[in-house]
Protein backbone atom coordinates (compact mmCIF):
# COMPACT_ATOMS: atom_id res chain seq x y z
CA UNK A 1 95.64 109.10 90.81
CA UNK A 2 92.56 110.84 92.59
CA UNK A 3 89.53 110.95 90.74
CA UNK A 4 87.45 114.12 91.03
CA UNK A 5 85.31 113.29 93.70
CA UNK A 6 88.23 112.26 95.80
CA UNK A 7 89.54 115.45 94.80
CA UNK A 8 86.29 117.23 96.29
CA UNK A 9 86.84 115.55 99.52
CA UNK A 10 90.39 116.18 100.11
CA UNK A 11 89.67 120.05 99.80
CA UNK A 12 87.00 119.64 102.14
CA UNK A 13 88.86 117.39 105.12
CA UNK A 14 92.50 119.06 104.22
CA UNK A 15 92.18 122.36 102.53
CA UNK A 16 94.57 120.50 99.55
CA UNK A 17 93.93 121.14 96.09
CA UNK A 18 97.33 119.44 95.11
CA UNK A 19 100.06 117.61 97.17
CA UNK A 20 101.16 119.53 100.11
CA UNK A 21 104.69 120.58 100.89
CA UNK A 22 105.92 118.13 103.68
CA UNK A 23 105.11 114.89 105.14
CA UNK A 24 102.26 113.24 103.69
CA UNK A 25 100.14 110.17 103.37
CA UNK A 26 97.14 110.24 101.43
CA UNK A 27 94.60 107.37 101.63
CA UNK A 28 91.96 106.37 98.91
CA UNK A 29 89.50 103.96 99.22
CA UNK A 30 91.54 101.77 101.17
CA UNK A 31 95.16 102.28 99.76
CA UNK A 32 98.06 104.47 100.27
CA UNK A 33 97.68 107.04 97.27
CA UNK A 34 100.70 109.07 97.60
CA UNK A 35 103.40 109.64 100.50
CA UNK A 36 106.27 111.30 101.05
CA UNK A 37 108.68 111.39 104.04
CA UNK A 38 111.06 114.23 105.07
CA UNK A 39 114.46 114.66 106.82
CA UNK A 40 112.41 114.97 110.05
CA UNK A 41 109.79 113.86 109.44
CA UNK A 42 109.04 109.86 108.68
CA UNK A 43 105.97 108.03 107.63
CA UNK A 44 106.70 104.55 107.80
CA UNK A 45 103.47 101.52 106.90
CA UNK A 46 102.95 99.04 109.79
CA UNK A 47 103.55 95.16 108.97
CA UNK A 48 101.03 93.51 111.69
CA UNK A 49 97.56 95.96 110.89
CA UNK A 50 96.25 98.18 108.67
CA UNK A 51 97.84 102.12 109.40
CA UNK A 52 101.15 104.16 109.54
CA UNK A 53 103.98 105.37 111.59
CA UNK A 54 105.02 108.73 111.76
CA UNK A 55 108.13 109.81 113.56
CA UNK A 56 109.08 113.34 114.15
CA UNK A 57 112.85 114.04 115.11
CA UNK A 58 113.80 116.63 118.12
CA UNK A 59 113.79 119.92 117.26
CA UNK A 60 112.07 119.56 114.27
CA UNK A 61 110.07 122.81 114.25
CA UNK A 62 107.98 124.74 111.67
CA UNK A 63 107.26 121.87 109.65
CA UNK A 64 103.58 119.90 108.77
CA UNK A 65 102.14 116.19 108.30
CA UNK A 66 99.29 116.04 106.39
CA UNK A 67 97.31 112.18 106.80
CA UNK A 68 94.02 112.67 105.19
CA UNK A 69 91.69 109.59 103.93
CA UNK A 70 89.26 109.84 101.26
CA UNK A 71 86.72 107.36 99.79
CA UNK A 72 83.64 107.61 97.07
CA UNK A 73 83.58 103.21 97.20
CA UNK A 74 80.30 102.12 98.77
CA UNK A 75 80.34 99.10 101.23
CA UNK A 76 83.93 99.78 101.83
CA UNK A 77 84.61 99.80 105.41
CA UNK A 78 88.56 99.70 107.32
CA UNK A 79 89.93 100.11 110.42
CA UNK A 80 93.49 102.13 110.63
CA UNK A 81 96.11 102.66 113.28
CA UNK A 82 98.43 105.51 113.00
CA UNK A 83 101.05 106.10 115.59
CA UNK A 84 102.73 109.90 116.04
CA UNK A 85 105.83 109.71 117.78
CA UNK A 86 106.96 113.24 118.62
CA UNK A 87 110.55 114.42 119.89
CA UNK A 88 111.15 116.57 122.48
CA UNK A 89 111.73 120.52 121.58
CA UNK A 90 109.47 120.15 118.43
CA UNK A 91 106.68 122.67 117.27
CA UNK A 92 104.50 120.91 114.53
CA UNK A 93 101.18 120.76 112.84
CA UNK A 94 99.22 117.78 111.79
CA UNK A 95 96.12 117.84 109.75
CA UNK A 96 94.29 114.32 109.69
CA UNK A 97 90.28 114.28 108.43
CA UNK A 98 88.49 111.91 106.61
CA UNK A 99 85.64 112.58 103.69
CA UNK A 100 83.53 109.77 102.43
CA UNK A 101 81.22 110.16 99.49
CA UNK A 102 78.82 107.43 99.19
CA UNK A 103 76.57 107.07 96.03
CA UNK A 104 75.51 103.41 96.77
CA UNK A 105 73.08 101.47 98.78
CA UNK A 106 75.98 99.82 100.98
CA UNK A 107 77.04 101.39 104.10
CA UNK A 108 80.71 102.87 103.90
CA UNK A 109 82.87 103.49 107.11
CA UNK A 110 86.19 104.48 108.30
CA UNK A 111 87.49 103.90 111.73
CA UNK A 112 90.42 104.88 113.01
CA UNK A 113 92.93 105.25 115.76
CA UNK A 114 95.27 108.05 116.12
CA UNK A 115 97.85 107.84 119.30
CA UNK A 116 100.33 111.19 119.78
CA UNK A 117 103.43 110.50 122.26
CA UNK A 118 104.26 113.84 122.81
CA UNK A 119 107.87 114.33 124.06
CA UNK A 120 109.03 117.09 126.93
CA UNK A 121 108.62 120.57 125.79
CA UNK A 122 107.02 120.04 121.97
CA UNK A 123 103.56 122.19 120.86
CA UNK A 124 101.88 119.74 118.43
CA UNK A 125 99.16 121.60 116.74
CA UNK A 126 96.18 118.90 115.52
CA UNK A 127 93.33 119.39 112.78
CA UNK A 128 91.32 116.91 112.18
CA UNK A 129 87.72 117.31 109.88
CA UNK A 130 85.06 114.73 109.19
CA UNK A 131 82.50 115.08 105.93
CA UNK A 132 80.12 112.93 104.30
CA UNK A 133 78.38 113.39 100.78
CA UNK A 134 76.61 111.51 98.15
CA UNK A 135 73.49 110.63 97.24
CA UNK A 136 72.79 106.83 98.15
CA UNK A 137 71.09 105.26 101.00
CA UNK A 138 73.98 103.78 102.03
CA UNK A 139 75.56 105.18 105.37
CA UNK A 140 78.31 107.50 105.78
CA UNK A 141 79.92 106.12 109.19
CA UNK A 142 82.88 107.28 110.78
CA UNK A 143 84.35 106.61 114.27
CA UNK A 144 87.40 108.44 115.34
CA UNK A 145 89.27 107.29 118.72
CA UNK A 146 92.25 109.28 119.62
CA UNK A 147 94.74 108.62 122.37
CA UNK A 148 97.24 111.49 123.57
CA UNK A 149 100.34 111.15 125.85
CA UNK A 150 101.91 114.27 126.63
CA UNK A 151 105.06 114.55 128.65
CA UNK A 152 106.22 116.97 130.91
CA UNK A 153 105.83 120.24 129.87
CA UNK A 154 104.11 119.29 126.60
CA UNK A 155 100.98 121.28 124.70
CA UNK A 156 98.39 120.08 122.50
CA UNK A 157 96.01 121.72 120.30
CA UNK A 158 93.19 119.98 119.22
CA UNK A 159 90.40 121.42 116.03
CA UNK A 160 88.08 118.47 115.83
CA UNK A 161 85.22 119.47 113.25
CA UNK A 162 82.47 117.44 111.86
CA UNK A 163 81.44 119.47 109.37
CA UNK A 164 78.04 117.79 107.74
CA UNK A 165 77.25 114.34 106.16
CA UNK A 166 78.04 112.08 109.00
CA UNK A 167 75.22 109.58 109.71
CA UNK A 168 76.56 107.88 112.63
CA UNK A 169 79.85 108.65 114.72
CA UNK A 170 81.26 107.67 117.87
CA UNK A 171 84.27 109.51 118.99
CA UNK A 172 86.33 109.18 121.41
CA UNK A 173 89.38 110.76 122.87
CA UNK A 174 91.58 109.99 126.22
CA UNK A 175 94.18 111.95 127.01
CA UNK A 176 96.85 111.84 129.75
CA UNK A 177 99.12 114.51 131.03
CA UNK A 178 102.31 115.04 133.14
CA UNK A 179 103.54 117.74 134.71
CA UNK A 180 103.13 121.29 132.92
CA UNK A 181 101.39 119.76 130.14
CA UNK A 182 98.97 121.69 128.37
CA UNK A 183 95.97 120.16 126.45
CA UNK A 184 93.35 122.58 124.64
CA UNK A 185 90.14 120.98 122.58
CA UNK A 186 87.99 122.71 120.23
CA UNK A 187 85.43 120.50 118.85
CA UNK A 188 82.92 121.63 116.95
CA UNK A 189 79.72 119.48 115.65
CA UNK A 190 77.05 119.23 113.20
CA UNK A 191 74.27 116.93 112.81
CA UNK A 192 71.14 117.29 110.09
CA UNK A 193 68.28 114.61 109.13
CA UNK A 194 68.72 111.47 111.01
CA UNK A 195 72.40 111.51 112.44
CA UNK A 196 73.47 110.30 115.43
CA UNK A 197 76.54 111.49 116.85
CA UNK A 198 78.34 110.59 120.49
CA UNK A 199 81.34 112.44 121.46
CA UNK A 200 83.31 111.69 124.44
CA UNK A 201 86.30 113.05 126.55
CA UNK A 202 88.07 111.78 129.14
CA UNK A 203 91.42 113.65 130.31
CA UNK A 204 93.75 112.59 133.28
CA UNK A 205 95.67 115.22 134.67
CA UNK A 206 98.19 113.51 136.04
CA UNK A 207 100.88 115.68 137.00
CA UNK A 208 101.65 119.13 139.01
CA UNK A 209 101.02 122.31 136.75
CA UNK A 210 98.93 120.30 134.64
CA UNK A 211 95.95 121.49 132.51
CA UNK A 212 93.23 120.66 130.18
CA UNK A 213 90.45 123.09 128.60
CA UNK A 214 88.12 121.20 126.54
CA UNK A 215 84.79 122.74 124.78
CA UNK A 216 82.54 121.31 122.70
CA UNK A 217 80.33 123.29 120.66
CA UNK A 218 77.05 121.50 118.93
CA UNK A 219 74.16 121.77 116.77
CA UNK A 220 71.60 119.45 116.12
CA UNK A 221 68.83 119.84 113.67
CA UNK A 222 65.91 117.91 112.46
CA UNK A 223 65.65 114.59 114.14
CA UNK A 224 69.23 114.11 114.50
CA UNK A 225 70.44 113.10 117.95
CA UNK A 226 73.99 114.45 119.86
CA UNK A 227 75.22 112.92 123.06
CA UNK A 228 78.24 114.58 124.38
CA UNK A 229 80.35 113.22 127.66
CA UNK A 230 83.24 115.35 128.60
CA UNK A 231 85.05 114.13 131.73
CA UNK A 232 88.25 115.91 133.85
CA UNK A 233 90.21 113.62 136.58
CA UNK A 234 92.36 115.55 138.36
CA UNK A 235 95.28 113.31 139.89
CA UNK A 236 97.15 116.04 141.17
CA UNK A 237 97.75 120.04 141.60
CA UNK A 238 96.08 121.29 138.30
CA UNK A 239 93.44 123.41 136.46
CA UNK A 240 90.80 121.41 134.43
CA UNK A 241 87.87 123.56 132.26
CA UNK A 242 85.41 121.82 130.26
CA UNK A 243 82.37 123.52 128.43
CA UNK A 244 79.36 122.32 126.51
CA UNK A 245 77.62 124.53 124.44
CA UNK A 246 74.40 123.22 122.34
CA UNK A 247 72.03 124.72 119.94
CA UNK A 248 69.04 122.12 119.10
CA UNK A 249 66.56 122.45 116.56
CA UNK A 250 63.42 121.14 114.66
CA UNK A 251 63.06 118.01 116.50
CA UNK A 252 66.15 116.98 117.59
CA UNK A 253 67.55 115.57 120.31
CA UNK A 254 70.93 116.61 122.89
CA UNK A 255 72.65 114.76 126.09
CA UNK A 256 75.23 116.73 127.82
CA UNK A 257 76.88 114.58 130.34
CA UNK A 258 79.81 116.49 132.61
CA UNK A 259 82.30 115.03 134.83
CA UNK A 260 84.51 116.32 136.90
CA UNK A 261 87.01 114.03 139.33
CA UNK A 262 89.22 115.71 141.81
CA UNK A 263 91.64 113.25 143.54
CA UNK A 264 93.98 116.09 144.69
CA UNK A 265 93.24 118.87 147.31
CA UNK A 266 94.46 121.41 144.50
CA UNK A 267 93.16 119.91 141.73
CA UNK A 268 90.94 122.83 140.47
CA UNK A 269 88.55 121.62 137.77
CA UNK A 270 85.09 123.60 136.62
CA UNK A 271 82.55 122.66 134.28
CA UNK A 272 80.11 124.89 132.27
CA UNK A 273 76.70 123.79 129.48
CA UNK A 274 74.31 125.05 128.02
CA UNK A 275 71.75 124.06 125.50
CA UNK A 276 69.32 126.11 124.04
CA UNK A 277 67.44 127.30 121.04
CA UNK A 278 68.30 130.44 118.71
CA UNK A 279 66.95 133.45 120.26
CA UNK A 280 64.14 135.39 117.94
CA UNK A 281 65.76 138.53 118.90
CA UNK A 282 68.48 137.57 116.97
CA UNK A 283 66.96 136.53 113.91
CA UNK A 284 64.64 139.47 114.10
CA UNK A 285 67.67 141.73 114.50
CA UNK A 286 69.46 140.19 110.91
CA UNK A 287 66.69 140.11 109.17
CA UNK A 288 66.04 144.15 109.61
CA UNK A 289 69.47 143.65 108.08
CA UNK A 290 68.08 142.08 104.85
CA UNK A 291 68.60 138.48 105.27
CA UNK A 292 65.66 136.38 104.83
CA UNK A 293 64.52 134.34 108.17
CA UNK A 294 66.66 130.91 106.91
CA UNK A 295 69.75 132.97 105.82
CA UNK A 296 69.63 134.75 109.18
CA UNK A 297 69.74 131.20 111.20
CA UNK A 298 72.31 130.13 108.53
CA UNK A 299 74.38 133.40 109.90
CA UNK A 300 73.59 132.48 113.69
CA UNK A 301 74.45 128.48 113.23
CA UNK A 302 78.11 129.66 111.17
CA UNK A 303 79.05 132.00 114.02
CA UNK A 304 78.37 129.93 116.56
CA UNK A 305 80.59 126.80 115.54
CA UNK A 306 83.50 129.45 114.66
């Protein structure tokens, strides 16, 4: 059973207040809490490392996996696997997130690896949230790396959100696409106190009518530190968009690094960043509104990472 702090962090990675309806696998402090399989849908443990299987039939539409991990033990640290193995013809959502709480003086991290082979003609919809709490010196580390396969005529949607808590990440994500596959990223970042957090992308687009459009949106505050690398290759007659958008603070720190790769004569592929601070027009402008000066660039900050 979840204790209440376990409970906390669930809502905040996977909106779940109780068990969903669906797939599921929920992992506490290093242990399968509670899963359920489907007709479809089938989580399955692995027998060589730590992590899970999930298989999703064809034509399984209109139907959810929910995968998140939770954990409130300090000095606890894991490494998962967990394998998605779409059909073709599906339409599916998966919501994946981790939340640590750490109270102690040990660090406590989760890494993980999430690879998605996405059969011909399936939408896979993916949501993943990161969030650290608690009050002990110990770290809250977390470093996602996700691999995505997507066969011909394939779409991925990608909500990668790290909402607050994190003090160090490294993710990374790799994707590779075939013809008329789709990929579309929306990551959006947060990093307070003395964070560091390094993002990276690197999509092939492999095949004719391919396309990718990944943007990253960011905001660093106090002395926290954000290093974002967001690279396009394009192998073959495709569209590639990547975007970078930064708000720094206080005395932070930001490195946007774009890449763009064009190994095809109609490979087109753009690139657009920015980083900036918040304009005193705007604050100015909410706080003839009422707001106070802090809950104005509260209002700006939430907007932006919408």
């Amino acid at each position: 059973m979840l204790d209440e702090i376990q409970k906390r962090l669930l809502k905040e990675v996977a909106d779940l207040d109780k068990l969903p309806v669906g797939a599921f696998n929920i992992r506490a402090n290093g242990k399968a809490e509670a899963r359920n399989s489907t007709a479809h849908i089938e989580i399955t443990p692995k027998t060589d490392v730590s992590g899970i299987d999930i298989r999703i039939k064809p034509g399984t539409k209109n139907e959810s996996v929910h995968i998140p991990v939770v954990m409130n033990q300090s000095g606890l640290k894991e490494m998962v696997y967990n394998d998605f193995y779409v059909g073709e013809d599906c339409d599916v959502v998966i919501v994946a997130g981790c939340g640590i709480d750490n109270c102690g003086g040990k660090d406590s991290e989760h890494d993980g690896i999430h690879r998605f082979y996405v059969g011909k003609n399936s939408k896979v919809k993916y949501i993943e949230k990161h969030f650290g709490s608690g009050t002990g010196k110990g770290k809250r580390i977390l470093n996602p790396g996700t691999e995505v396969y997507l066969d011909e005529n394939s779409v991925m949607e990608m909500e990668m959100t790290q909402i607050k808590g994190v003090d160090d990440t490294v993710r990374t994500t790799k994707a590779e696409l075939k013809e008329g596959a789709r990929l579309v990223v929306r990551e959006r970042l947060m990093t307070h106190g003395d964070q560091n957090a390094d993002s990276s992308y690197a999509v092939s687009l492999n095949g004719k009518k391919s396309s990718a459009d990944v943007v990253s949106r960011g905001v660093a505050r106090d002395r926290s530190r954000q290093k974002l690398e967001l690279k396009i290759t394009g192998n073959a007659p495709c569209s590639g968009h990547t975007e970078c958008d930064s708000i720094i603070m206080d005395d932070a720190k930001i490195l946007a690094v774009p890449s763009l790769e064009a190994n095809d004569l109609d490979a087109a592929l753009v690139h657009e960043a920015a980083i900036g601070k918040i304009a005193g027009d705007q604050i100015i402008k909410l706080m003839t509104l009422g707001l106070t000066e802090e809950e104005a660039e509260e209002q700006i900050i939430s907007g932006f990472l919408k």
